[in-house]
C-alpha atoms as a PDB file:
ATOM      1  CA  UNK A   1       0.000   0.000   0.000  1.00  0.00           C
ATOM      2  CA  UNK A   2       1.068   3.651  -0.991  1.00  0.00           C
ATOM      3  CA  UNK A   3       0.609   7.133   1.120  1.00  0.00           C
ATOM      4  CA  UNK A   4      -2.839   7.432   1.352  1.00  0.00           C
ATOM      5  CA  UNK A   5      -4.237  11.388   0.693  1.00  0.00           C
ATOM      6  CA  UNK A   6      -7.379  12.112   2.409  1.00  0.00           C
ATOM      7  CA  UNK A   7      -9.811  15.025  -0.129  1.00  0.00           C
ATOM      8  CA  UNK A   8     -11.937  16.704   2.280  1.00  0.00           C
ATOM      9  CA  UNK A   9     -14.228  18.128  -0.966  1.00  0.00           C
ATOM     10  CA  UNK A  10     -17.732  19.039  -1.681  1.00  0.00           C
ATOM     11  CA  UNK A  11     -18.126  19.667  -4.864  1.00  0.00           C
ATOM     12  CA  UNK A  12     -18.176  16.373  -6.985  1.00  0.00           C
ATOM     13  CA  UNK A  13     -15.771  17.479 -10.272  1.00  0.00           C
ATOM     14  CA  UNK A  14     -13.331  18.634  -7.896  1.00  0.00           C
ATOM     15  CA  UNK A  15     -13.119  15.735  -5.812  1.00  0.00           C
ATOM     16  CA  UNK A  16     -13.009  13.725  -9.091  1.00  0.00           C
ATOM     17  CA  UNK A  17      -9.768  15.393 -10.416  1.00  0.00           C
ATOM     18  CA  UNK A  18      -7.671  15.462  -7.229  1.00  0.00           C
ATOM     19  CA  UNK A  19      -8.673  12.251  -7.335  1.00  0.00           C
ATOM     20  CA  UNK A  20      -7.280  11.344 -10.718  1.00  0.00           C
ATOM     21  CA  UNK A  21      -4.150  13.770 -10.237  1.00  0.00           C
ATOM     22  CA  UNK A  22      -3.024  11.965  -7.717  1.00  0.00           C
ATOM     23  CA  UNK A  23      -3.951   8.366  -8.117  1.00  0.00           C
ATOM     24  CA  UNK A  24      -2.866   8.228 -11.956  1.00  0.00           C
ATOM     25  CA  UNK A  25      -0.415  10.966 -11.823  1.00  0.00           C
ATOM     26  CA  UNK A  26       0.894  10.366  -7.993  1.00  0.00           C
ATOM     27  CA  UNK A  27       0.501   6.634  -7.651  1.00  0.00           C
ATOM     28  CA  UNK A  28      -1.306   7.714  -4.027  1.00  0.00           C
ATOM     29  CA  UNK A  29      -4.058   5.926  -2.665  1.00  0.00           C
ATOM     30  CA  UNK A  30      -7.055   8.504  -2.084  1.00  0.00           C
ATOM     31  CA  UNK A  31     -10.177   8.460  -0.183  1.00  0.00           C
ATOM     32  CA  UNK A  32     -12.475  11.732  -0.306  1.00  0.00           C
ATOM     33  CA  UNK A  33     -14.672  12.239   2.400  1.00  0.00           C
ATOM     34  CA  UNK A  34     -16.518  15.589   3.889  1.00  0.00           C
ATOM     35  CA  UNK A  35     -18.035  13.877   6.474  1.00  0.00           C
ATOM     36  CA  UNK A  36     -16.320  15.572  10.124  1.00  0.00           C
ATOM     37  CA  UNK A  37     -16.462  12.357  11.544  1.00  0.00           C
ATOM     38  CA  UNK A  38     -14.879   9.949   9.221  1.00  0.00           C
ATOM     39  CA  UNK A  39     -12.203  12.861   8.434  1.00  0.00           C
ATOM     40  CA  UNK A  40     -11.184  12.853  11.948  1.00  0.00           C
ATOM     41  CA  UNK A  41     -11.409   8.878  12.464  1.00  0.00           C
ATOM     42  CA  UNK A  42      -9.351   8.234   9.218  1.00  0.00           C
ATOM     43  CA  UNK A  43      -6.731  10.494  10.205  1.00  0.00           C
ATOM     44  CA  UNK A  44      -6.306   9.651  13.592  1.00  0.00           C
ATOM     45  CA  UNK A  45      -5.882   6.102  12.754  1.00  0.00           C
ATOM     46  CA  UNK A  46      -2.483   6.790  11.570  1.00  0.00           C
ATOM     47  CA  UNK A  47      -3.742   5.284   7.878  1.00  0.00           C
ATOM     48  CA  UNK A  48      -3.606   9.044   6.266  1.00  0.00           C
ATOM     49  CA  UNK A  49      -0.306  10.526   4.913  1.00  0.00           C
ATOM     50  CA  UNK A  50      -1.526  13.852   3.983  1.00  0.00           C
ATOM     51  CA  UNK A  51      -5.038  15.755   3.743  1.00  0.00           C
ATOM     52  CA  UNK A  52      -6.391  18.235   1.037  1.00  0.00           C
ATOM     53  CA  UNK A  53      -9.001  20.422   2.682  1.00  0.00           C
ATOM     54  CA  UNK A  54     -11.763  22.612   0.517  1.00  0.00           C
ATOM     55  CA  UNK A  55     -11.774  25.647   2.935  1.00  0.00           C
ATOM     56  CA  UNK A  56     -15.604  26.195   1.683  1.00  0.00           C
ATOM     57  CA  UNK A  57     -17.205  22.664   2.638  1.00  0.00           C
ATOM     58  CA  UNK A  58     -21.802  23.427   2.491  1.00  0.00           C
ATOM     59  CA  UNK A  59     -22.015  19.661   3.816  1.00  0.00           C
ATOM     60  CA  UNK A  60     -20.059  19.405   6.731  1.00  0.00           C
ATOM     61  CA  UNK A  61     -20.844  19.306  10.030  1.00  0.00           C
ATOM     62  CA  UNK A  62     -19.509  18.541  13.605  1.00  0.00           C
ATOM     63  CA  UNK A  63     -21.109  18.038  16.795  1.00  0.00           C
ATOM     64  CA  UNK A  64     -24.466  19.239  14.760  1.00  0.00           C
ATOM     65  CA  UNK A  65     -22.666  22.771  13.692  1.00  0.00           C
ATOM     66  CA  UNK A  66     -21.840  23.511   9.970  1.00  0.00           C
ATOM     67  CA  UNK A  67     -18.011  23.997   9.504  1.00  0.00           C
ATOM     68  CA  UNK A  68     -15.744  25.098   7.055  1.00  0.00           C
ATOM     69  CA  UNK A  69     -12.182  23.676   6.098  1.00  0.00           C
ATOM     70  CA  UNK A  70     -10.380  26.140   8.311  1.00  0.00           C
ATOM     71  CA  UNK A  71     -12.107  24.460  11.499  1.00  0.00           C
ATOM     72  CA  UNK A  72     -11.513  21.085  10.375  1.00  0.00           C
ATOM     73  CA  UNK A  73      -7.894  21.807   9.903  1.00  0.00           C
ATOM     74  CA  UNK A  74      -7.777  23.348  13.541  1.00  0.00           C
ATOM     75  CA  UNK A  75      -9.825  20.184  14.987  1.00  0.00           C
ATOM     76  CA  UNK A  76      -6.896  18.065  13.083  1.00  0.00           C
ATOM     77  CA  UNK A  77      -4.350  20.219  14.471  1.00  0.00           C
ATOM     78  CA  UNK A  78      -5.358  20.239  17.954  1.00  0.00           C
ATOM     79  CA  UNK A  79      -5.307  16.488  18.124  1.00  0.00           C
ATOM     80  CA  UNK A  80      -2.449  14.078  18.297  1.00  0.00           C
ATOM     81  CA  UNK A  81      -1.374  12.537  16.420  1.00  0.00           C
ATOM     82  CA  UNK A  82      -3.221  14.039  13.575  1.00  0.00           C
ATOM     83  CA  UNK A  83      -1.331  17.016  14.406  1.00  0.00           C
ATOM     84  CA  UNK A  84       1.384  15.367  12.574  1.00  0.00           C
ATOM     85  CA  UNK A  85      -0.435  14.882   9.366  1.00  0.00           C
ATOM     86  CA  UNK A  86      -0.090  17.625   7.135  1.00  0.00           C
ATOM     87  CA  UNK A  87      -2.716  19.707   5.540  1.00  0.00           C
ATOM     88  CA  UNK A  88      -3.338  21.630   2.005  1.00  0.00           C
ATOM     89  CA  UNK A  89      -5.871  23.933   2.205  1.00  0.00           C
ATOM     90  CA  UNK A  90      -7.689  24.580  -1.215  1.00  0.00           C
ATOM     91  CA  UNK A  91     -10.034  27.597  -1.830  1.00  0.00           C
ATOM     92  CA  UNK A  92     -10.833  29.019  -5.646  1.00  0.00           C
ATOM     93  CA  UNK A  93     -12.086  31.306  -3.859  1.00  0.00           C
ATOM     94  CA  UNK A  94      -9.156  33.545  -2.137  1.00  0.00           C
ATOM     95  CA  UNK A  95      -7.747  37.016  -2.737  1.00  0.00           C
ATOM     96  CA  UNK A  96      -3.964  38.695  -2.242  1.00  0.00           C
ATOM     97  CA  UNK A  97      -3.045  37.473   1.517  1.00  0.00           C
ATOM     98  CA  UNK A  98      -5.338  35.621   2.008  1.00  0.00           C
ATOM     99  CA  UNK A  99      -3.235  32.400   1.644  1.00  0.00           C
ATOM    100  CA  UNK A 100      -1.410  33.298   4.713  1.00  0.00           C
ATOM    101  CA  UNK A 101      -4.621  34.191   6.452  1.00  0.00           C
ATOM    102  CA  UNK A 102      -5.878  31.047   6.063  1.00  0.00           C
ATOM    103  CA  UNK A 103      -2.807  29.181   6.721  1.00  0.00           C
ATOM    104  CA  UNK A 104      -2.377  31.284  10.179  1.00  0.00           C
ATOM    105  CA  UNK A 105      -6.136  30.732  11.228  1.00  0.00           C
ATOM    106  CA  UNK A 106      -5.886  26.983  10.413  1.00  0.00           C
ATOM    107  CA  UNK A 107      -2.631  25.788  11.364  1.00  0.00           C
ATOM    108  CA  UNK A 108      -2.479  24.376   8.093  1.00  0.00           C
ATOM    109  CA  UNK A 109       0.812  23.471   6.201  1.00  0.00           C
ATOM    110  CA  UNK A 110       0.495  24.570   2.719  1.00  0.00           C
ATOM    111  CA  UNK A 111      -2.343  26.036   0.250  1.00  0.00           C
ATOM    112  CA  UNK A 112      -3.291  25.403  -3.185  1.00  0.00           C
ATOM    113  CA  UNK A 113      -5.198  27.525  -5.645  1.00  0.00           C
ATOM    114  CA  UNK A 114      -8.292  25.780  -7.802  1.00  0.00           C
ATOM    115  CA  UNK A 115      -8.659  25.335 -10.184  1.00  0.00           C
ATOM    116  CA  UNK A 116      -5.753  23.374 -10.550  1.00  0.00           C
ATOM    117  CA  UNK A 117      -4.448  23.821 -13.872  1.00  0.00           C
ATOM    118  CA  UNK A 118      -1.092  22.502 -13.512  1.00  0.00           C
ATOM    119  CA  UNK A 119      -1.507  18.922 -12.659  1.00  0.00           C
ATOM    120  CA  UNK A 120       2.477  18.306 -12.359  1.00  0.00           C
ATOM    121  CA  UNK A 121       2.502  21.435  -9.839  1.00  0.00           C
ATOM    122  CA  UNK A 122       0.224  19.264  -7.542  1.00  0.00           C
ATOM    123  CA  UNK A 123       2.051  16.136  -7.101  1.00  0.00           C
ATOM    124  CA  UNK A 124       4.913  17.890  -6.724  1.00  0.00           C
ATOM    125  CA  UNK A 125       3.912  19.854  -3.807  1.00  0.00           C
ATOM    126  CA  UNK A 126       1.750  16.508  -2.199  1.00  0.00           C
ATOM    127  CA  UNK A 127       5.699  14.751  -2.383  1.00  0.00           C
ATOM    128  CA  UNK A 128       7.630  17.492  -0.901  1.00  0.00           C
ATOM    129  CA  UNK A 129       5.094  17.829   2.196  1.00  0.00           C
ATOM    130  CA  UNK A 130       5.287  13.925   2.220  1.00  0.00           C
ATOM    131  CA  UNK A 131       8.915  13.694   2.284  1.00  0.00           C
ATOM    132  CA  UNK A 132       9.478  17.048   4.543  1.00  0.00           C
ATOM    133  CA  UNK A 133       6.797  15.843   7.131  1.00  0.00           C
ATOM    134  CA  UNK A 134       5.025  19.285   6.284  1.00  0.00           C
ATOM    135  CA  UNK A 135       7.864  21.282   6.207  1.00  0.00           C
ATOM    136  CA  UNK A 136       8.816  22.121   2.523  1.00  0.00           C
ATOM    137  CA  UNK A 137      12.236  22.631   2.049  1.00  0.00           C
ATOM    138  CA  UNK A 138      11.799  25.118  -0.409  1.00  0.00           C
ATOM    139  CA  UNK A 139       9.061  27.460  -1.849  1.00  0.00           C
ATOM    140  CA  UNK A 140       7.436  24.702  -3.728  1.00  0.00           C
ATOM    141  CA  UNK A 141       6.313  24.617  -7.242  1.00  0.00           C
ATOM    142  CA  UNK A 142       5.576  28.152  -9.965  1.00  0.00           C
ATOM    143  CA  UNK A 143       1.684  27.210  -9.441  1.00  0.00           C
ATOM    144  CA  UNK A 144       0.120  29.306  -6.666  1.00  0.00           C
ATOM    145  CA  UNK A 145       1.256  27.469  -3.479  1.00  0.00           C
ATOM    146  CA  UNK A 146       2.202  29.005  -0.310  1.00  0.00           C
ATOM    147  CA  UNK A 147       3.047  26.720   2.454  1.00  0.00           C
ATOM    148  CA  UNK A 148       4.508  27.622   5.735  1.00  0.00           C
END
């Protein structure tokens, strides 16, 4: 079995490419959930390598309260050892600064910009928070990417 990325995604298309990115193009095994629950289950149990968070999620929910990707990152964040696992954020969605916002108010690790038009960009990015446990040792790929 391969690293296993975890899409936290609501809209269907979306969920469907990162899918197909990174199983054909990665060689990762993928799951996509947006269900609060099984998020936090999966990646507790130690079976998820990295996550890829939608910051706008319209079907989540936790303890009967509609969330957003941002407090599902913090949730993951706040518990070991899911703390370890690191998170993209991903938001088509975002103006100038707010990558760093987000990234500051989630705790996250890195963010991505949808769509994703540089499929290459993606993988390359998943594999350098893989290897770097989060921690990229550089400023990743020419796609829009900001990681901390």
């Amino acid at each position: 079995m391969g690293q296993h990325i975890l899409i936290v995604e609501d809209e269907p298309l979306n969920a469907i490419l990162f899918e197909k990115i990174l199983r054909k193009g990665g060689g990762f095994d993928v799951t996509v959930s947006e269900n609060v629950d099984e998020i936090l289950r999966l990646v507790r149990s130690g079976s998820v390598s990295l996550v890829i968070m939608d910051v706008s999620l319209s079907n989540s929910f936790y303890q009967g309260v509609a969330v957003d990707g941002v407090a599902i990152t913090r949730l993951l964040k706040a518990l070991p050892p899911a703390n370890r696992v690191p998170v993209v954020l991903a938001t088509a969605h975002a103006m100038r600064g707010d990558a760093e916002r987000l990234i500051g108010e989630s705790g996250a690790d890195a963010y991505i910009s949808k769509p994703i038009l540089n499929y290459q960009d993606l993988i390359v990015t998943v594999r350098k928070l893989l290897r770097d446990g989060g921690t990229p040792s550089d400023t990743g790929p020419a796609a829009p990417c900001v990681s901390t």
